[in-house]
PDB file of N, CA and C in Angstrom:
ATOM      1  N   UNK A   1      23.095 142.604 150.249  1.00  0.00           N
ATOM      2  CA  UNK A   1      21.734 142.307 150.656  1.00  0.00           C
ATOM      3  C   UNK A   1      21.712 140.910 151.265  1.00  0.00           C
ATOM      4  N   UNK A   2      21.058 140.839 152.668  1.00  0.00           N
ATOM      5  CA  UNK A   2      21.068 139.848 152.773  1.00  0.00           C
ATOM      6  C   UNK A   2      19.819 138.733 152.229  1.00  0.00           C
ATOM      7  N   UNK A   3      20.920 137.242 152.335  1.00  0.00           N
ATOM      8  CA  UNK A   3      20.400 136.213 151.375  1.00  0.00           C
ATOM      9  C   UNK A   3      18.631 135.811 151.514  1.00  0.00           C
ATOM     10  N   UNK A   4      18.655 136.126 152.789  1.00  0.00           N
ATOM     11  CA  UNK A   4      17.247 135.672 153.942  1.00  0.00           C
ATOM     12  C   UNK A   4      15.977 136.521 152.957  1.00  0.00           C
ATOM     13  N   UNK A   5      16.445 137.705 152.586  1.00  0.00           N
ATOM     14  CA  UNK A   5      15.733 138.700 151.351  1.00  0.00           C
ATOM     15  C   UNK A   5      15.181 138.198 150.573  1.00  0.00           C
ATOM     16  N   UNK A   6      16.094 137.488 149.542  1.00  0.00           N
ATOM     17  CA  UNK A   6      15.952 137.140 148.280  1.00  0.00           C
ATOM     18  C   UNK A   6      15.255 136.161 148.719  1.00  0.00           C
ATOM     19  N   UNK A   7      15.363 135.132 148.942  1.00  0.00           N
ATOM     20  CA  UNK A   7      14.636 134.248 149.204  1.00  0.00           C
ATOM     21  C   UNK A   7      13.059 134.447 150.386  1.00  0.00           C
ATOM     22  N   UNK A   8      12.931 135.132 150.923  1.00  0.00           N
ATOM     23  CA  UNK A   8      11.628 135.241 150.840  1.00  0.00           C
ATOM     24  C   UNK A   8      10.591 135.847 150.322  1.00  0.00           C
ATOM     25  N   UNK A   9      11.423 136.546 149.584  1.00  0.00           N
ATOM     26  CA  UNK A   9      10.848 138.092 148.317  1.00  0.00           C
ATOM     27  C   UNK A   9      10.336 136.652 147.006  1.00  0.00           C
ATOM     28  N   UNK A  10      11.144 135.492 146.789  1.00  0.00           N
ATOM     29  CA  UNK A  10      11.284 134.901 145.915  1.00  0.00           C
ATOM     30  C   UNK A  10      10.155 134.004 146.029  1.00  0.00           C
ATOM     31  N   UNK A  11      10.222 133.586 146.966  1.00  0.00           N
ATOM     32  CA  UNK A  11       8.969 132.315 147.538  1.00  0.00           C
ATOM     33  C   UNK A  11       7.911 133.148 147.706  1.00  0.00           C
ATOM     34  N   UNK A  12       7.644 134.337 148.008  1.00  0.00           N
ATOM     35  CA  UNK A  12       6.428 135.476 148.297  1.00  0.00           C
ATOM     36  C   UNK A  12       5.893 135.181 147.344  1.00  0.00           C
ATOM     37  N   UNK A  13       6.231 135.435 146.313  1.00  0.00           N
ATOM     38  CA  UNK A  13       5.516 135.305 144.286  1.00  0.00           C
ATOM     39  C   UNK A  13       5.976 134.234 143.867  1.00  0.00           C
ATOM     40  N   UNK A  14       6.499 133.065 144.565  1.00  0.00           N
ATOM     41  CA  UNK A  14       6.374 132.020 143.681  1.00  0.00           C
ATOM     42  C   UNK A  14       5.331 131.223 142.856  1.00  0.00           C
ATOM     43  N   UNK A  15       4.103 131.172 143.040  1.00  0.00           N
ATOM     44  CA  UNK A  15       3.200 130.939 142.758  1.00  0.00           C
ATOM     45  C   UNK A  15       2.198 131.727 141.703  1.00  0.00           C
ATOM     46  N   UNK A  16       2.609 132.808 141.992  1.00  0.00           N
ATOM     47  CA  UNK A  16       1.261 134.044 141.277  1.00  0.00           C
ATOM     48  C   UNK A  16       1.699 133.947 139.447  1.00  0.00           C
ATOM     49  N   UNK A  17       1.068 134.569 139.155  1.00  0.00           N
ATOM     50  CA  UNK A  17       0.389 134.495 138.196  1.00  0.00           C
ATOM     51  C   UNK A  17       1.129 135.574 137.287  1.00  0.00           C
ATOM     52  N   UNK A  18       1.549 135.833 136.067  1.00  0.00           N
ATOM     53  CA  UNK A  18       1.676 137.211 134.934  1.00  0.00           C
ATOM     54  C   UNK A  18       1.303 138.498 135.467  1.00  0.00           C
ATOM     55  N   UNK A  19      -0.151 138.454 135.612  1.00  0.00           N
ATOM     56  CA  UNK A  19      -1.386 139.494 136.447  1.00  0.00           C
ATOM     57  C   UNK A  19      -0.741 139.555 137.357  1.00  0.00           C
ATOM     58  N   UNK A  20      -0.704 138.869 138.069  1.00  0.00           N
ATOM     59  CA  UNK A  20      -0.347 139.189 139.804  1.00  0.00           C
ATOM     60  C   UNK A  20       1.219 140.329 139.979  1.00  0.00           C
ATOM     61  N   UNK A  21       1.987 139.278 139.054  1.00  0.00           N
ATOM     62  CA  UNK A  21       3.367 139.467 139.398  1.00  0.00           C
ATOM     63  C   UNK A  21       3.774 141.306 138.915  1.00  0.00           C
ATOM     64  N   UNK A  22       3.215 141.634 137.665  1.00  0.00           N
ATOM     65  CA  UNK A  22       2.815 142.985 136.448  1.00  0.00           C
ATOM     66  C   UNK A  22       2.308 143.838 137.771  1.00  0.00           C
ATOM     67  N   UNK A  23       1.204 143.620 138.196  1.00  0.00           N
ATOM     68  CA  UNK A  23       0.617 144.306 139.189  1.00  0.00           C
ATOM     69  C   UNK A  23       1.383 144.853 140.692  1.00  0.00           C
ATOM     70  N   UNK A  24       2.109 143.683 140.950  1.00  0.00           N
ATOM     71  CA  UNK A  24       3.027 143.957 142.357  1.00  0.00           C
ATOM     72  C   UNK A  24       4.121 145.020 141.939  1.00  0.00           C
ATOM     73  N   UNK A  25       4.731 145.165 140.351  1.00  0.00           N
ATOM     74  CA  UNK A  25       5.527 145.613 140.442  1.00  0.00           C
ATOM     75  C   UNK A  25       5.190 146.704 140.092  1.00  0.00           C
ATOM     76  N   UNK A  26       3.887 147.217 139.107  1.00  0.00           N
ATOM     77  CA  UNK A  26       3.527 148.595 139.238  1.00  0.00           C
ATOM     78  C   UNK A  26       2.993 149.414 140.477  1.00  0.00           C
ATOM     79  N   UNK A  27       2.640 148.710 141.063  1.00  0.00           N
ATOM     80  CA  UNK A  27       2.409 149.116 142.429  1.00  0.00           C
ATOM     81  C   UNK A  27       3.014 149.902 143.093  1.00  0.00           C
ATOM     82  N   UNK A  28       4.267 148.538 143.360  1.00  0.00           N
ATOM     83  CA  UNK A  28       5.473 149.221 143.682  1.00  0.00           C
ATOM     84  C   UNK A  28       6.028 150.391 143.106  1.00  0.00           C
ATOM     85  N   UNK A  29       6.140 150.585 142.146  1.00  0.00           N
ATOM     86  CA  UNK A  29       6.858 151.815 141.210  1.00  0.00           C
ATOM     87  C   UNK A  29       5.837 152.916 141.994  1.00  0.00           C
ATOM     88  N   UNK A  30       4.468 152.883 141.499  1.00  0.00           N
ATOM     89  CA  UNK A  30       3.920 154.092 141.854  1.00  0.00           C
ATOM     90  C   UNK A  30       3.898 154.483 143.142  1.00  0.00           C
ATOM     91  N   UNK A  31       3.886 153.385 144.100  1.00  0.00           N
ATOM     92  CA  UNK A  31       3.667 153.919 145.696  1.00  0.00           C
ATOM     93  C   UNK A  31       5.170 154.804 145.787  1.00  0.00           C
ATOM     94  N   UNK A  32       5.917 154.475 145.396  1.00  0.00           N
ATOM     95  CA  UNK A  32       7.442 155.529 145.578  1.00  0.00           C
ATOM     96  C   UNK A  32       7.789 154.991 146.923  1.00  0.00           C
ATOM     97  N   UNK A  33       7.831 154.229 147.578  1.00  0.00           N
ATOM     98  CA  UNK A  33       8.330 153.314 148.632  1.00  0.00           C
ATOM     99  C   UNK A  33       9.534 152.963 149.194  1.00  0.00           C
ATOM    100  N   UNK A  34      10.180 153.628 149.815  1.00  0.00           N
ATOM    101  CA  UNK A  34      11.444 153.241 149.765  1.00  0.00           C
ATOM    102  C   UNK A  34      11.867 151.815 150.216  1.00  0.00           C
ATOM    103  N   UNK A  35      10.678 151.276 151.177  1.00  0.00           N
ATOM    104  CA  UNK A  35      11.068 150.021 151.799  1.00  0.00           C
ATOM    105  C   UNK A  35      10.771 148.750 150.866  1.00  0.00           C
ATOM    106  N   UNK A  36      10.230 149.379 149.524  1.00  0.00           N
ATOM    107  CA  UNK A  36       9.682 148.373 148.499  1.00  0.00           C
ATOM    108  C   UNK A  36      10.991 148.220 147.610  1.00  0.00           C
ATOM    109  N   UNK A  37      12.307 149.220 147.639  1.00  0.00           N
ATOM    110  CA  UNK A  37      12.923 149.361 146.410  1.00  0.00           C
ATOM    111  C   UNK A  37      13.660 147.703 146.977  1.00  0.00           C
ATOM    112  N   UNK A  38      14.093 147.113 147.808  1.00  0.00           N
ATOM    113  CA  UNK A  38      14.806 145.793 147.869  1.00  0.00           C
ATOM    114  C   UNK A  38      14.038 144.638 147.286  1.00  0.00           C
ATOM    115  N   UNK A  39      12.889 144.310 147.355  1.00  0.00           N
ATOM    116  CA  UNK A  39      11.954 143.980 146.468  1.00  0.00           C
ATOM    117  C   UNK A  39      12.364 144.233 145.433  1.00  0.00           C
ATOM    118  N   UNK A  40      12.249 145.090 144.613  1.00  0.00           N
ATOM    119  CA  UNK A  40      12.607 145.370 142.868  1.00  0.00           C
ATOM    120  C   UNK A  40      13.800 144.918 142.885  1.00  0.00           C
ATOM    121  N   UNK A  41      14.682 145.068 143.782  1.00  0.00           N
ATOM    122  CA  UNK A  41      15.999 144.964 143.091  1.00  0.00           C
ATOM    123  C   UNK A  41      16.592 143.566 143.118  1.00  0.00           C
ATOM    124  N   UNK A  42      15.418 142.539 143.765  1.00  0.00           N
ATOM    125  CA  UNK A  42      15.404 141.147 143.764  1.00  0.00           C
ATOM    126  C   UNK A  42      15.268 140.541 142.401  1.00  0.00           C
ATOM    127  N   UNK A  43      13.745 141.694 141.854  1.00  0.00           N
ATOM    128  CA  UNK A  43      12.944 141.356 140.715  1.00  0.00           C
ATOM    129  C   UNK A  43      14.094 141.293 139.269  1.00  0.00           C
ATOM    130  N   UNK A  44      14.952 142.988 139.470  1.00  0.00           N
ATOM    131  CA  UNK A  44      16.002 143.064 138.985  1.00  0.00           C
ATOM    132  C   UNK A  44      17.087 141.728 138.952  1.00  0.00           C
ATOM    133  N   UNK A  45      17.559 141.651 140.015  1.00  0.00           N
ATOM    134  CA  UNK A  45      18.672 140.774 139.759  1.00  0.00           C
ATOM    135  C   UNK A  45      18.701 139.747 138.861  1.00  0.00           C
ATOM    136  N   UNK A  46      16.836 139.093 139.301  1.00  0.00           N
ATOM    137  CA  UNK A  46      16.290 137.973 138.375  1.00  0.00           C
ATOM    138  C   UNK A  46      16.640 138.059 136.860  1.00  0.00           C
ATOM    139  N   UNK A  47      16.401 139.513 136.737  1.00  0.00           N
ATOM    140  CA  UNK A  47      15.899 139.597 135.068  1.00  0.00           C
ATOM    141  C   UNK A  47      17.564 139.585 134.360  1.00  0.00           C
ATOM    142  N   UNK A  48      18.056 140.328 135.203  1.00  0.00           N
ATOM    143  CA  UNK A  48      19.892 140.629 134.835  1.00  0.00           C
ATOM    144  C   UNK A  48      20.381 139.227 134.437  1.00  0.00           C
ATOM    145  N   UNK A  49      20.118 138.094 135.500  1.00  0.00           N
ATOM    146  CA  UNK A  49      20.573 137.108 135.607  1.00  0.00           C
ATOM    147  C   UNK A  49      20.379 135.912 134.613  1.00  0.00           C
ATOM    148  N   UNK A  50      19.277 136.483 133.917  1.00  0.00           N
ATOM    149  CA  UNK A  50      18.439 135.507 132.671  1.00  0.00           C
ATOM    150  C   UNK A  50      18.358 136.269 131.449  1.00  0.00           C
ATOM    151  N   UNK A  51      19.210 137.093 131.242  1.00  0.00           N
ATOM    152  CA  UNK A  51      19.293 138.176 129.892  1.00  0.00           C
ATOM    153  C   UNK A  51      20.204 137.721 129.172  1.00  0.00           C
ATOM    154  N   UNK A  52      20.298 137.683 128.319  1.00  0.00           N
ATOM    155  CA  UNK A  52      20.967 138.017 127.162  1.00  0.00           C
ATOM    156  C   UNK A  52      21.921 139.182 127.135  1.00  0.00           C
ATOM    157  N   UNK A  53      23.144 138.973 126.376  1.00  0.00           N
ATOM    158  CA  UNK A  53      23.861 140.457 126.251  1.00  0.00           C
ATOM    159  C   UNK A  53      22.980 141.699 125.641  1.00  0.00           C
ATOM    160  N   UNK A  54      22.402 141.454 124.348  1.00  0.00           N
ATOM    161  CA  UNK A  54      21.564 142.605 124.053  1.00  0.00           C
ATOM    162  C   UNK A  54      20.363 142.895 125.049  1.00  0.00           C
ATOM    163  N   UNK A  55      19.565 142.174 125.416  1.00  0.00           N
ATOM    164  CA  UNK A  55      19.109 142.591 126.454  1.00  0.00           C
ATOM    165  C   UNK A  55      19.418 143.197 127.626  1.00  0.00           C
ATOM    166  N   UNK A  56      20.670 142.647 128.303  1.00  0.00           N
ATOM    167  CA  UNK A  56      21.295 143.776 129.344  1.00  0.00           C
ATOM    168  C   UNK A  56      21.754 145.266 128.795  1.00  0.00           C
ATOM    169  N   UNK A  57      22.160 145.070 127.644  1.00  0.00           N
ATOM    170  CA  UNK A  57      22.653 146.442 126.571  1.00  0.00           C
ATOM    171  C   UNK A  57      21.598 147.110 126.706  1.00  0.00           C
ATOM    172  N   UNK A  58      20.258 146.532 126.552  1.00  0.00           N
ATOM    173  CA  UNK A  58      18.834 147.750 126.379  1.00  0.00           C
ATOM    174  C   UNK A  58      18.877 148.082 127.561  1.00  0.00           C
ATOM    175  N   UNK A  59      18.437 147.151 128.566  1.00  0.00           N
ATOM    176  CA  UNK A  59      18.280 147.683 129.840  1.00  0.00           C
ATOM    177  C   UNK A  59      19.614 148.497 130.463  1.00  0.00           C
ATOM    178  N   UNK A  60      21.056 148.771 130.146  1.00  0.00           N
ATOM    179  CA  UNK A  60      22.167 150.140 130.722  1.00  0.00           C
ATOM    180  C   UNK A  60      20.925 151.210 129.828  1.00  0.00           C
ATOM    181  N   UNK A  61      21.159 150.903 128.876  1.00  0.00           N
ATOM    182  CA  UNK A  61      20.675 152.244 127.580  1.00  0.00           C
ATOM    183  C   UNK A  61      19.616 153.398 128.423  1.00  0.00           C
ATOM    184  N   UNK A  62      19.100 152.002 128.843  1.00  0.00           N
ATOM    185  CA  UNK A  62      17.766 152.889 129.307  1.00  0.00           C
ATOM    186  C   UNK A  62      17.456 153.721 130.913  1.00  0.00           C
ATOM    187  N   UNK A  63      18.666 152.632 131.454  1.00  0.00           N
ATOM    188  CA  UNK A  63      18.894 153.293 132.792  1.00  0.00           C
ATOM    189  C   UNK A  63      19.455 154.194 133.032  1.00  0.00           C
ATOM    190  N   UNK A  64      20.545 154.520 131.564  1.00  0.00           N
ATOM    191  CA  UNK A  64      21.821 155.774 131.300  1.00  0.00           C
ATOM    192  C   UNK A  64      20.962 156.828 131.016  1.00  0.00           C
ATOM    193  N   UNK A  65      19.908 156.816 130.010  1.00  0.00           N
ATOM    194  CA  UNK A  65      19.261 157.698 129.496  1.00  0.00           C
ATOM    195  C   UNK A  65      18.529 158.119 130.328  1.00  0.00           C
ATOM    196  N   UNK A  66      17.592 157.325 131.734  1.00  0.00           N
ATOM    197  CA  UNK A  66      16.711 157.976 132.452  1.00  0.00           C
ATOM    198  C   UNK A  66      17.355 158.410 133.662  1.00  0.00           C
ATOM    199  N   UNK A  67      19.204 158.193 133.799  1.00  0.00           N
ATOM    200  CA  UNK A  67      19.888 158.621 135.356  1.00  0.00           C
ATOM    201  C   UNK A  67      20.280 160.221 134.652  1.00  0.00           C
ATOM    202  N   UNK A  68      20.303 160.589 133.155  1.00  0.00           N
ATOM    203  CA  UNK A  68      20.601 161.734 132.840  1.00  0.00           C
ATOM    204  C   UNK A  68      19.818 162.874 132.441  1.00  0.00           C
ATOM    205  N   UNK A  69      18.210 162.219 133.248  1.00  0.00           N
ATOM    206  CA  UNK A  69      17.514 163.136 133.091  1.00  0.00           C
ATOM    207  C   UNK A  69      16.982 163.544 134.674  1.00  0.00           C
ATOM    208  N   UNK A  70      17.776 162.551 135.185  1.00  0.00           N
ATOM    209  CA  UNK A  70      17.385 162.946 136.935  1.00  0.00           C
ATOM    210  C   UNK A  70      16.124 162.732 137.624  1.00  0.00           C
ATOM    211  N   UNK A  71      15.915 162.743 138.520  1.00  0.00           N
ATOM    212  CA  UNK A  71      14.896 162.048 139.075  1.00  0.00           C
ATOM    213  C   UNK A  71      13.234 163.533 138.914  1.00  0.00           C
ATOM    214  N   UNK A  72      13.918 164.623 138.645  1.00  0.00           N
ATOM    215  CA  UNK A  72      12.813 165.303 138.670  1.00  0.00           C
ATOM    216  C   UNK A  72      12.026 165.248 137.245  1.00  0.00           C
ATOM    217  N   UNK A  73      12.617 165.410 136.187  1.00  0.00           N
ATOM    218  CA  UNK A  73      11.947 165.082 134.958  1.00  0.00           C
ATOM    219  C   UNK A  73      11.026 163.319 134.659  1.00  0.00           C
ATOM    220  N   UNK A  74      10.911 163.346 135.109  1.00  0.00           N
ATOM    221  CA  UNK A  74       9.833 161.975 134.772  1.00  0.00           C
ATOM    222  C   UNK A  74       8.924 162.264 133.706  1.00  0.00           C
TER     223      UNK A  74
END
């Protein structure tokens, strides 16, 4: 991905708020967007990058458990 991404995805919400930030990303989820998923996966990297081992452990758990139910079961 290029770097030019992250960094303006980053400075976009630098400022906002809990509310704001909660809101952009449900948004995102529900619109089903494909041009939104580089966005999340900014949001992602963030969170990866500031976790904890057990915390990254929850978050595989949960990504293992919802890639083995496939995208049609939601």
């Amino acid at each position: 991905m290029d770097t030019n991404i992250r960094y303006y995805i980053i400075n976009n919400f630098k400022g906002d708020d809990f509310s704001t930030l909660k809101n952009a990303i449900e948004e995102s989820i529900k619109e089903q967007d494909e041009l939104i998923l580089p966005g999340l996966g900014v949001f992602f990297e963030l969170v990866w990058e500031n976790a904890d081992q057990e915390l990254k452990n929850q978050i595989i758990e949960i990504i293992r458990k919802r890639v083995r139910k496939g995208l049609d079961s939601k």
